[in-house]
N, C-alpha and C. Protein backbone atom coordinates (compact mmCIF):
# COMPACT_ATOMS: atom_id res chain seq x y z
N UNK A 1 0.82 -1.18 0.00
CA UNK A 1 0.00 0.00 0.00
C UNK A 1 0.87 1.25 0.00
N UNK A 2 0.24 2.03 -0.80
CA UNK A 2 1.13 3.64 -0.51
C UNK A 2 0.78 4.08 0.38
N UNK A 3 1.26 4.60 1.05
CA UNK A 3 0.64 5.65 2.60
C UNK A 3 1.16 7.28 2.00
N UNK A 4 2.24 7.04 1.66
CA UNK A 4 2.37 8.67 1.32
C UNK A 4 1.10 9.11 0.53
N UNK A 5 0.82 8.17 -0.52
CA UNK A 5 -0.57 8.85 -1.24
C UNK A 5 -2.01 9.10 -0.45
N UNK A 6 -2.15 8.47 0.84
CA UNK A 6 -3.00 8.95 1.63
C UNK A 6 -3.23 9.53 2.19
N UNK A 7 -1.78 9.50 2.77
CA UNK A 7 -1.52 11.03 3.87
C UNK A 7 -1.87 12.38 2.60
N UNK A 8 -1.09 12.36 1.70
CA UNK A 8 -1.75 13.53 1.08
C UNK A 8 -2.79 14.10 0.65
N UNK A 9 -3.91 12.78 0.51
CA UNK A 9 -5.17 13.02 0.42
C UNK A 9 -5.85 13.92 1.54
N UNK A 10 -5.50 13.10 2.74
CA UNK A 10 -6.12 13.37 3.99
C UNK A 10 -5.33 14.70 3.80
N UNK A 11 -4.22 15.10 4.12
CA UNK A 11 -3.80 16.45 4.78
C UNK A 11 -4.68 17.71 3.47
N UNK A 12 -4.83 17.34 2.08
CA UNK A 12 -5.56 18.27 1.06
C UNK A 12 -7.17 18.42 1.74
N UNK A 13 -7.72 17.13 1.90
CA UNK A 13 -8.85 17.67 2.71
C UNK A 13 -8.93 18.27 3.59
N UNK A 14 -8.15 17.87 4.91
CA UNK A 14 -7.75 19.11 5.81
C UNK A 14 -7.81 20.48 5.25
N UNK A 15 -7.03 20.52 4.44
CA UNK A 15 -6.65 21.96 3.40
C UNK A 15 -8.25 22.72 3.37
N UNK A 16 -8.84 22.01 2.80
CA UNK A 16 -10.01 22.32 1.92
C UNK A 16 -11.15 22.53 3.07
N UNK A 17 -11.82 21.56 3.63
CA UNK A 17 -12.26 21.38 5.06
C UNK A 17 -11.73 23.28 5.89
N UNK A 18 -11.09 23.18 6.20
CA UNK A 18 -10.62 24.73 6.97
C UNK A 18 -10.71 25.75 5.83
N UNK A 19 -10.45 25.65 5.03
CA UNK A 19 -10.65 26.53 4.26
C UNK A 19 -12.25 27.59 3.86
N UNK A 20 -12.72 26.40 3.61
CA UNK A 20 -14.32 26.11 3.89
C UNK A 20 -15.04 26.66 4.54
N UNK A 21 -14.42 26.28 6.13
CA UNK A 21 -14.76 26.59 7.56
C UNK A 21 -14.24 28.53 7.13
N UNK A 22 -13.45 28.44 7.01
CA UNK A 22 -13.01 29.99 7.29
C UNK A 22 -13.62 30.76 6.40
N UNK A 23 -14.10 30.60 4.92
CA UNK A 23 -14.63 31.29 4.43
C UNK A 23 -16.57 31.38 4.73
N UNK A 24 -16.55 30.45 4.99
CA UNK A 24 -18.32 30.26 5.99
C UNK A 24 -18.31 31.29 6.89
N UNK A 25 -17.38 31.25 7.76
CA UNK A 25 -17.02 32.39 9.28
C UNK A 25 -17.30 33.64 8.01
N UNK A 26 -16.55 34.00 7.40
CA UNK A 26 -16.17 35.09 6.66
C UNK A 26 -17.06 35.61 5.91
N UNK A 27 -18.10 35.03 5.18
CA UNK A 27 -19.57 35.38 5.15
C UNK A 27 -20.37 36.21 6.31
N UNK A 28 -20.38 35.35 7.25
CA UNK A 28 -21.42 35.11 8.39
C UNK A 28 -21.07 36.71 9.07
N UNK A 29 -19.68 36.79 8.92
CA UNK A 29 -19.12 37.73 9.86
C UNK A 29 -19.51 38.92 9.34
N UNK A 30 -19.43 38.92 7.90
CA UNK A 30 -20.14 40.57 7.01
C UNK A 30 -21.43 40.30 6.80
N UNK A 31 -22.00 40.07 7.20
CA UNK A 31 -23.46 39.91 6.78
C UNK A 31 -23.48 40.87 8.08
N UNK A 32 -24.90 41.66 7.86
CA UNK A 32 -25.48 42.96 8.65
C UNK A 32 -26.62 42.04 9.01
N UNK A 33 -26.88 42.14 10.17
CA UNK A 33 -28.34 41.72 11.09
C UNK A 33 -28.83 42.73 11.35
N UNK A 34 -28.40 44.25 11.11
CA UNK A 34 -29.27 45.57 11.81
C UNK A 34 -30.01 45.81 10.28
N UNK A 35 -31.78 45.19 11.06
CA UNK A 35 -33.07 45.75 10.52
C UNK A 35 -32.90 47.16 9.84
N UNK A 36 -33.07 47.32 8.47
CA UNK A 36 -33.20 48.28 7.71
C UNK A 36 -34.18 49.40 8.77
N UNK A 37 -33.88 50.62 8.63
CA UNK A 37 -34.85 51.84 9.07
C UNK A 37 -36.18 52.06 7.72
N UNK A 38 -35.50 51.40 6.63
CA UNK A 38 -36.63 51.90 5.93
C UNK A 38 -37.73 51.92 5.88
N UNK A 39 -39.17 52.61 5.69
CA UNK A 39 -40.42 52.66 5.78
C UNK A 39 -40.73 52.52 3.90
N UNK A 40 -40.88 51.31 3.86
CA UNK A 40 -40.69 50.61 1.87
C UNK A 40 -42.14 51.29 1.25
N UNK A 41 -43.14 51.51 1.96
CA UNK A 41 -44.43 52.37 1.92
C UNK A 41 -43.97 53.58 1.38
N UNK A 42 -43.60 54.22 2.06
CA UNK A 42 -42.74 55.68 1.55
C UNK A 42 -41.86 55.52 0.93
N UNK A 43 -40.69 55.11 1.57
CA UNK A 43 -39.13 55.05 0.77
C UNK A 43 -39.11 54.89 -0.39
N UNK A 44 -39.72 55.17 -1.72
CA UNK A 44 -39.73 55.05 -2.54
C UNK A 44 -39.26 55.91 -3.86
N UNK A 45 -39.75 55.91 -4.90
CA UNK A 45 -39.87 56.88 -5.86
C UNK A 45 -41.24 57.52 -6.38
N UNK A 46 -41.93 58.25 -6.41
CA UNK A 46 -42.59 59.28 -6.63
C UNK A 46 -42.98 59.44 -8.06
N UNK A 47 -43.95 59.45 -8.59
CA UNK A 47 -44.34 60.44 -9.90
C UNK A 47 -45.97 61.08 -9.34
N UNK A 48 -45.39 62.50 -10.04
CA UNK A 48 -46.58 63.20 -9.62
C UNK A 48 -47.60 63.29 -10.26
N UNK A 49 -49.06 63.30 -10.02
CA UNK A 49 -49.70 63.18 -11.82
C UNK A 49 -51.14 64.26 -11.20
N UNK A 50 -51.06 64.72 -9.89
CA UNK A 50 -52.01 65.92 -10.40
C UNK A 50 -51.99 67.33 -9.18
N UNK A 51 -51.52 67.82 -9.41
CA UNK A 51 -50.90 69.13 -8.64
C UNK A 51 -51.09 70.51 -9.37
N UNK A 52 -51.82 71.41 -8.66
CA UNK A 52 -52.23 73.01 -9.21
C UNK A 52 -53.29 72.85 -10.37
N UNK A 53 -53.27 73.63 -11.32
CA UNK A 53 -53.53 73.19 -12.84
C UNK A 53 -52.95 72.48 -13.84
N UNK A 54 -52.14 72.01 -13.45
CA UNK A 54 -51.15 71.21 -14.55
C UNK A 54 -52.00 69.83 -14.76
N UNK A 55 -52.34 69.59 -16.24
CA UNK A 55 -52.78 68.48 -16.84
C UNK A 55 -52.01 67.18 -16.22
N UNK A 56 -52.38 66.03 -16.14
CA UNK A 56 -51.41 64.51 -15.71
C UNK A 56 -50.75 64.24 -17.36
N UNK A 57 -50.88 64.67 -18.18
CA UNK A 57 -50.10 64.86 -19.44
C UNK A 57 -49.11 65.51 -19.42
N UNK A 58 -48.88 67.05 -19.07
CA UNK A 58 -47.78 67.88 -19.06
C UNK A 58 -47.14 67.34 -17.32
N UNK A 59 -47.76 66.56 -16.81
CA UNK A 59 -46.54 65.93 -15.65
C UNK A 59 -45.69 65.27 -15.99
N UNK A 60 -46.29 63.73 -16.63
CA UNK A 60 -46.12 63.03 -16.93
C UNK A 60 -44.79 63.58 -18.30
N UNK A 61 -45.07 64.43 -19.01
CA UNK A 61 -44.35 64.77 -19.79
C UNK A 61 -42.99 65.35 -19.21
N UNK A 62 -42.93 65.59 -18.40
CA UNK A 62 -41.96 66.34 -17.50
C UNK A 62 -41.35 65.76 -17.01
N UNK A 63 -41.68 64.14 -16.66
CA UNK A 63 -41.11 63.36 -16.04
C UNK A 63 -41.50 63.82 -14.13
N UNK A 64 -42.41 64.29 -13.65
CA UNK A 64 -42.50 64.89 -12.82
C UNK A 64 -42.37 63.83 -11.59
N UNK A 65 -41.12 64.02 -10.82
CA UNK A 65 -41.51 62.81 -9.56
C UNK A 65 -40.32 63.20 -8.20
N UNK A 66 -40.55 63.16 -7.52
CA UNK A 66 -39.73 63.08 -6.29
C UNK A 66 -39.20 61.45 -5.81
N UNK A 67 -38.00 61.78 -4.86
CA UNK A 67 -37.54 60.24 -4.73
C UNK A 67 -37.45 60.64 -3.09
N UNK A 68 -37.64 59.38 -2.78
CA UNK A 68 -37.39 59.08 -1.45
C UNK A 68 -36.92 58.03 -0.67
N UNK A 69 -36.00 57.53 -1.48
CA UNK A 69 -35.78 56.56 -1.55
C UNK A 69 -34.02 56.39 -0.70
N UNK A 70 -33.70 57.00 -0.42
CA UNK A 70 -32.36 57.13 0.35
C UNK A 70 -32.63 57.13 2.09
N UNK A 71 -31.59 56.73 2.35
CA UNK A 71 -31.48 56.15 3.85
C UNK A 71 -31.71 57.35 4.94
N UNK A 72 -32.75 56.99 6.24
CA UNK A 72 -32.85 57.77 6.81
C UNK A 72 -31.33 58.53 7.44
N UNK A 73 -31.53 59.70 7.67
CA UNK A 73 -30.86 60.15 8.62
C UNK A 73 -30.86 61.38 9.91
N UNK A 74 -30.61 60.97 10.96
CA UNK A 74 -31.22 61.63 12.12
C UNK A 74 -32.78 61.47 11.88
N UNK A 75 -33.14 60.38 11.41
CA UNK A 75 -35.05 60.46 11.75
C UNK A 75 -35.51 61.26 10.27
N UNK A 76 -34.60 61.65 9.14
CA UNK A 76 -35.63 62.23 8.23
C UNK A 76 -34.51 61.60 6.79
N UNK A 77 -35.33 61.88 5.97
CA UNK A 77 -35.50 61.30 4.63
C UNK A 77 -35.02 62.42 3.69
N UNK A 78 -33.73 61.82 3.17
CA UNK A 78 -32.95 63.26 2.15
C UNK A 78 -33.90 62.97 1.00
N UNK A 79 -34.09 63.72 0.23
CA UNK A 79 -34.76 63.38 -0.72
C UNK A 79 -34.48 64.33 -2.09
N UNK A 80 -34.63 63.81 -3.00
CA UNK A 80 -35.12 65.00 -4.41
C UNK A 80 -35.98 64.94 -5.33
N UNK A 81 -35.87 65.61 -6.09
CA UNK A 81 -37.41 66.11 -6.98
C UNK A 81 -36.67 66.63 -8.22
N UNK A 82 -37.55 66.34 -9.30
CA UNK A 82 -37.25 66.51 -10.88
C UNK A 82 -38.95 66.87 -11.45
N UNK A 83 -38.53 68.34 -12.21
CA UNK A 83 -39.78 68.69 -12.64
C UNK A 83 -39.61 69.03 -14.34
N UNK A 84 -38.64 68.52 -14.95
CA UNK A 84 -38.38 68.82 -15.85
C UNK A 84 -37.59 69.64 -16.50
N UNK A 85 -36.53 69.86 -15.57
CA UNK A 85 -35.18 70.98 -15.53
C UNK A 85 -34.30 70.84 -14.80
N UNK A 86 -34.34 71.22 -13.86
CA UNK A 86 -33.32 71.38 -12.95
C UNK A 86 -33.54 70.23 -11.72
N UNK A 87 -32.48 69.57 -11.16
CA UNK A 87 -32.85 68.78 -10.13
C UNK A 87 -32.81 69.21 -8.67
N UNK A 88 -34.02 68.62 -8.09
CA UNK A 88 -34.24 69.42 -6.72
C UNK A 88 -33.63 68.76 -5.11
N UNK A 89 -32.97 69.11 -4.44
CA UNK A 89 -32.98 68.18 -3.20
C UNK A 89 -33.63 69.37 -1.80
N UNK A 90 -33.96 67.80 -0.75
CA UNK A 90 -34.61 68.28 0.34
C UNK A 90 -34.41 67.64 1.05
N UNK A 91 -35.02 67.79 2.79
CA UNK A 91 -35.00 66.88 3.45
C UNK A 91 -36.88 66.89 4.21
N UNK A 92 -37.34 65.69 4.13
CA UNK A 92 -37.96 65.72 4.82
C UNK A 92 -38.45 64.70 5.90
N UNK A 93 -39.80 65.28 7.16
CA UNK A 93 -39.32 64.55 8.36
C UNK A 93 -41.26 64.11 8.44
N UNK A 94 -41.19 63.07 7.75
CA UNK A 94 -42.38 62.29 8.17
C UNK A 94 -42.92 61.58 9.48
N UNK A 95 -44.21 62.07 9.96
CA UNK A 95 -44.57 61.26 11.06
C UNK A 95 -45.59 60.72 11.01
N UNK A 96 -45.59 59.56 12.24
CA UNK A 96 -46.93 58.61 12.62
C UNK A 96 -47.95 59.09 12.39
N UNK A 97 -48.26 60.58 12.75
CA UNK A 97 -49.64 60.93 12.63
C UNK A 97 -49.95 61.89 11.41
N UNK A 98 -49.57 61.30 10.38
CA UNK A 98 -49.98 62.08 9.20
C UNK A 98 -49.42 63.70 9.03
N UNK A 99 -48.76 64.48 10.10
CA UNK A 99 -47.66 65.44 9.41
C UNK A 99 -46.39 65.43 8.82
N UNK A 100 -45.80 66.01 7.88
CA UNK A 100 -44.67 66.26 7.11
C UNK A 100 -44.42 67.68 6.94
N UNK A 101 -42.75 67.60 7.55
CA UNK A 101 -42.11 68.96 7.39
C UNK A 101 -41.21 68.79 6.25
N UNK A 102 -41.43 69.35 5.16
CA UNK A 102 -40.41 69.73 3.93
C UNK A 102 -39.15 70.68 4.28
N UNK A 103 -38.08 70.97 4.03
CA UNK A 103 -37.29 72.01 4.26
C UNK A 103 -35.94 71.45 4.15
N UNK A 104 -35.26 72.76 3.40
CA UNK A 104 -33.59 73.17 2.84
C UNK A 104 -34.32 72.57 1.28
N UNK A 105 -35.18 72.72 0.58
CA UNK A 105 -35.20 72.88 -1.08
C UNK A 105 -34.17 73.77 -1.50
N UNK A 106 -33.83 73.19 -2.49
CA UNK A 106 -32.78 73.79 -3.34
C UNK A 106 -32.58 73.04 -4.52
N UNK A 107 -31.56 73.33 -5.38
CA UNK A 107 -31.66 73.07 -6.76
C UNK A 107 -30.24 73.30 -7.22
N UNK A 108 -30.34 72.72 -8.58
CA UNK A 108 -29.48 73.60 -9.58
C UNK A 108 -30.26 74.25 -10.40
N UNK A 109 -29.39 75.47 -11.34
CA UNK A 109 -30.11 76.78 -11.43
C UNK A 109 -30.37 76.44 -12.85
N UNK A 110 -30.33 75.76 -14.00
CA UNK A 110 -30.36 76.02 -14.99
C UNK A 110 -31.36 76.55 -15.60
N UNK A 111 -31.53 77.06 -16.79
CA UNK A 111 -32.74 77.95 -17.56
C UNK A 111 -33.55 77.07 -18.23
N UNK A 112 -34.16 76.56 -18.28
CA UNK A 112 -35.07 76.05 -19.24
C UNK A 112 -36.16 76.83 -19.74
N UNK A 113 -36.24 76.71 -21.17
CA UNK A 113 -37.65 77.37 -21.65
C UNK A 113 -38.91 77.27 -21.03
N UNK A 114 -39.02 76.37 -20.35
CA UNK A 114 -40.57 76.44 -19.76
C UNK A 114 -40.13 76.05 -18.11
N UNK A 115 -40.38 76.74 -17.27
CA UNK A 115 -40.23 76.19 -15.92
C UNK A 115 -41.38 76.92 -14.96
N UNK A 116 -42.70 77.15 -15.57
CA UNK A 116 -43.73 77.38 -14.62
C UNK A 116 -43.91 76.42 -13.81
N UNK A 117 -44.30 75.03 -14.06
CA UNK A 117 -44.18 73.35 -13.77
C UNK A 117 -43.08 73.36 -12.13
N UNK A 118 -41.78 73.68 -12.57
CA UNK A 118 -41.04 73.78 -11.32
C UNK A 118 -41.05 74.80 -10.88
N UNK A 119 -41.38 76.08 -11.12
CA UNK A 119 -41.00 77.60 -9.86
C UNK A 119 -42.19 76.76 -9.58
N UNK A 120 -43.81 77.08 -10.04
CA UNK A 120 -45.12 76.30 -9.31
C UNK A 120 -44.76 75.29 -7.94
N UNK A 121 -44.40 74.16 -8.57
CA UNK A 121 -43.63 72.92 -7.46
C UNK A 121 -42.97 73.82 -6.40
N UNK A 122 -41.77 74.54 -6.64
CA UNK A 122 -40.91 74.73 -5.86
C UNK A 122 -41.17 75.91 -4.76
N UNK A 123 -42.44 76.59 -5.07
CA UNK A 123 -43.36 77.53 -3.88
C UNK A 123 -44.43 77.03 -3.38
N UNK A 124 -44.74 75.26 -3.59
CA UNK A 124 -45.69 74.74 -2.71
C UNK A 124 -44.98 73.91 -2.07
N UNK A 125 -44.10 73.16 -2.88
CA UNK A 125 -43.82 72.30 -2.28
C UNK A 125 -43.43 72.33 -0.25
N UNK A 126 -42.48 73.00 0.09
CA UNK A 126 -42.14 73.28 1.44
C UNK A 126 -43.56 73.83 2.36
N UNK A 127 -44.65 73.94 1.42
CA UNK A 127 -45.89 74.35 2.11
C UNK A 127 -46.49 73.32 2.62
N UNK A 128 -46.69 71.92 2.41
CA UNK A 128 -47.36 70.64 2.66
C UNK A 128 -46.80 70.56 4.21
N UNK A 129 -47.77 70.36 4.76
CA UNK A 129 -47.44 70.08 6.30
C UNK A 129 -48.63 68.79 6.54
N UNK A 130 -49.48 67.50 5.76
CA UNK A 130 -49.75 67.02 5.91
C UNK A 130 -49.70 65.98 4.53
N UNK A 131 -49.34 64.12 4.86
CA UNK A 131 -49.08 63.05 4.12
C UNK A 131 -50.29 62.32 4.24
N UNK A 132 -50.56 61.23 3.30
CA UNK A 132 -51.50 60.35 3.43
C UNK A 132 -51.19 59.47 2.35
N UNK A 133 -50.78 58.18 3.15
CA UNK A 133 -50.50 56.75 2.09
C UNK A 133 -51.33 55.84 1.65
N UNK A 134 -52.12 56.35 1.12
CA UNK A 134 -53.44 54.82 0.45
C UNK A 134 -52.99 54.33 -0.68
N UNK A 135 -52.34 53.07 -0.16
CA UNK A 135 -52.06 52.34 -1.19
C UNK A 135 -50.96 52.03 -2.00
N UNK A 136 -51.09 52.41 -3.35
CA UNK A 136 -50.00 53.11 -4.13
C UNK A 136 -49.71 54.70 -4.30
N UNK A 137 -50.64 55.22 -3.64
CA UNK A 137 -50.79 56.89 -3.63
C UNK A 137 -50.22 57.34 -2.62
N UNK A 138 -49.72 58.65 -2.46
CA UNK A 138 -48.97 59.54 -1.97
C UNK A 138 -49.44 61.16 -1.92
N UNK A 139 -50.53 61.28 -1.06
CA UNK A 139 -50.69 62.78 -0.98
C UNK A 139 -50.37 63.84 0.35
N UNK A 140 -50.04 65.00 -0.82
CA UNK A 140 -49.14 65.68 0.34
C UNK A 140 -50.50 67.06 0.09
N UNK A 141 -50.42 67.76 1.40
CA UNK A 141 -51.41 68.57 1.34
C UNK A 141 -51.08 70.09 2.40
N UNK A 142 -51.56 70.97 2.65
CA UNK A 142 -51.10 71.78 2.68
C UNK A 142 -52.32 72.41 3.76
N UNK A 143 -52.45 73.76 5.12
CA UNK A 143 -53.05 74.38 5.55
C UNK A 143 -54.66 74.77 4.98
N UNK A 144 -54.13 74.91 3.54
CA UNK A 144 -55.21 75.53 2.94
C UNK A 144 -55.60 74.18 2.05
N UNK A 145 -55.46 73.22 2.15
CA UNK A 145 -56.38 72.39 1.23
C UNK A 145 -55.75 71.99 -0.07
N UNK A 146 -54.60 72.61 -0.33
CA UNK A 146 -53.98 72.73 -1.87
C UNK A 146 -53.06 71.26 -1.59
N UNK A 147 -53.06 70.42 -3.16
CA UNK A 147 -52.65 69.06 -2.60
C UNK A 147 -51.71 68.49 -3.96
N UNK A 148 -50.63 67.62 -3.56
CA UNK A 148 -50.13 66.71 -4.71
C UNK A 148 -50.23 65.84 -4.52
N UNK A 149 -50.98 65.00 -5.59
CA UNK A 149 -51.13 63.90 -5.37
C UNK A 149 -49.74 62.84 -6.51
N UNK A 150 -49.13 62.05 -5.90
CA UNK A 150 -48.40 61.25 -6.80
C UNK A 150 -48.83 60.01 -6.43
N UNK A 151 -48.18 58.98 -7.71
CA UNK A 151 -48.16 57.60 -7.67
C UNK A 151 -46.75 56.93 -7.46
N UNK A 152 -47.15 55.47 -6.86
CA UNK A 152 -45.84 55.07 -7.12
C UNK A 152 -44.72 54.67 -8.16
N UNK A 153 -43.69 54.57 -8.50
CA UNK A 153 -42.82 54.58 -9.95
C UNK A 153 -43.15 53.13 -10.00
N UNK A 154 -42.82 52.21 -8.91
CA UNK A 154 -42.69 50.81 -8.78
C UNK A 154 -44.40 50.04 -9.03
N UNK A 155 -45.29 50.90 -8.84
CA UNK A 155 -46.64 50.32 -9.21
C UNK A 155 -47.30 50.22 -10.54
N UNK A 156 -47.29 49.07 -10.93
CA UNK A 156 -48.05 48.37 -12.26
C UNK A 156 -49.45 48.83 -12.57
């Protein structure tokens, strides 16, 4: 019988066997167990389809939608908005009981030929001090009654 040819078998499995073992550990060890903060209801992406006088055609044409889809921080939701020009960011701070504070809007400045659609957006928007999630819908609403309603990007 050969023995050297066994011993080498055995000591390669050894090899392989720990190897195994250590890269299993090495998985296990980067894997994250801390529960996402996200609220997947909200956290999403946004299209807007009926806000002021603007037709759900000239939204839709605009590409009109906010995202919300980035990781909380300190308790609120960075977010931005695209109205067909310039891109918008914010932060806002959603709660349990149906209020929302918008605030720090801002932008980049570029000119576009038509931007009633966004100055419009961008002097209500920070006005909404109340949310409501039915469903796939997303409405944000305001003191006086004035409201956007969006859908979700991800809904069929």
């Amino acid at each position: 019988m050969d023995w050297y040819g066994i011993g080498d078998t055995i000591s390669m499995k050894k090899i392989i066997i720990s190897f195994l073992v250590v890269f299993t550990f090495g998985l296990f060890w980067n894997c994250s167990t801390i529960p996402s903060e996200k609220n997947h209801n909200l956290q999403r992406k946004w299209m807007l389809v009926s806000f002021s006088n603007f037709t759900k055609e000239q939204l839709i044409k605009s590409k009109a939608a906010i995202s919300l889809t980035a990781e909380k921080e300190s308790g609120k939701i960075p977010g931005s908005a695209f109205m067909g020009c310039n891109r918008m960011f914010f932060t806002s701070d959603f709660k349990d009981n149906g209020k929302v504070k918008i605030s720090g809007l801002g932008g980049t400045m570029m000119a576009c030929s038509n931007m009633e659609l966004e100055n419009s957006f961008a002097q209500s928007f920070e006005n909404m001090t109340h949310y409501l999630i039915r469903g796939h819908e997303l409405i944000l609403s305001d003191e006086k009654g004035n409201e956007m309603k969006f859908i979700a990007a991800d809904w069929d």
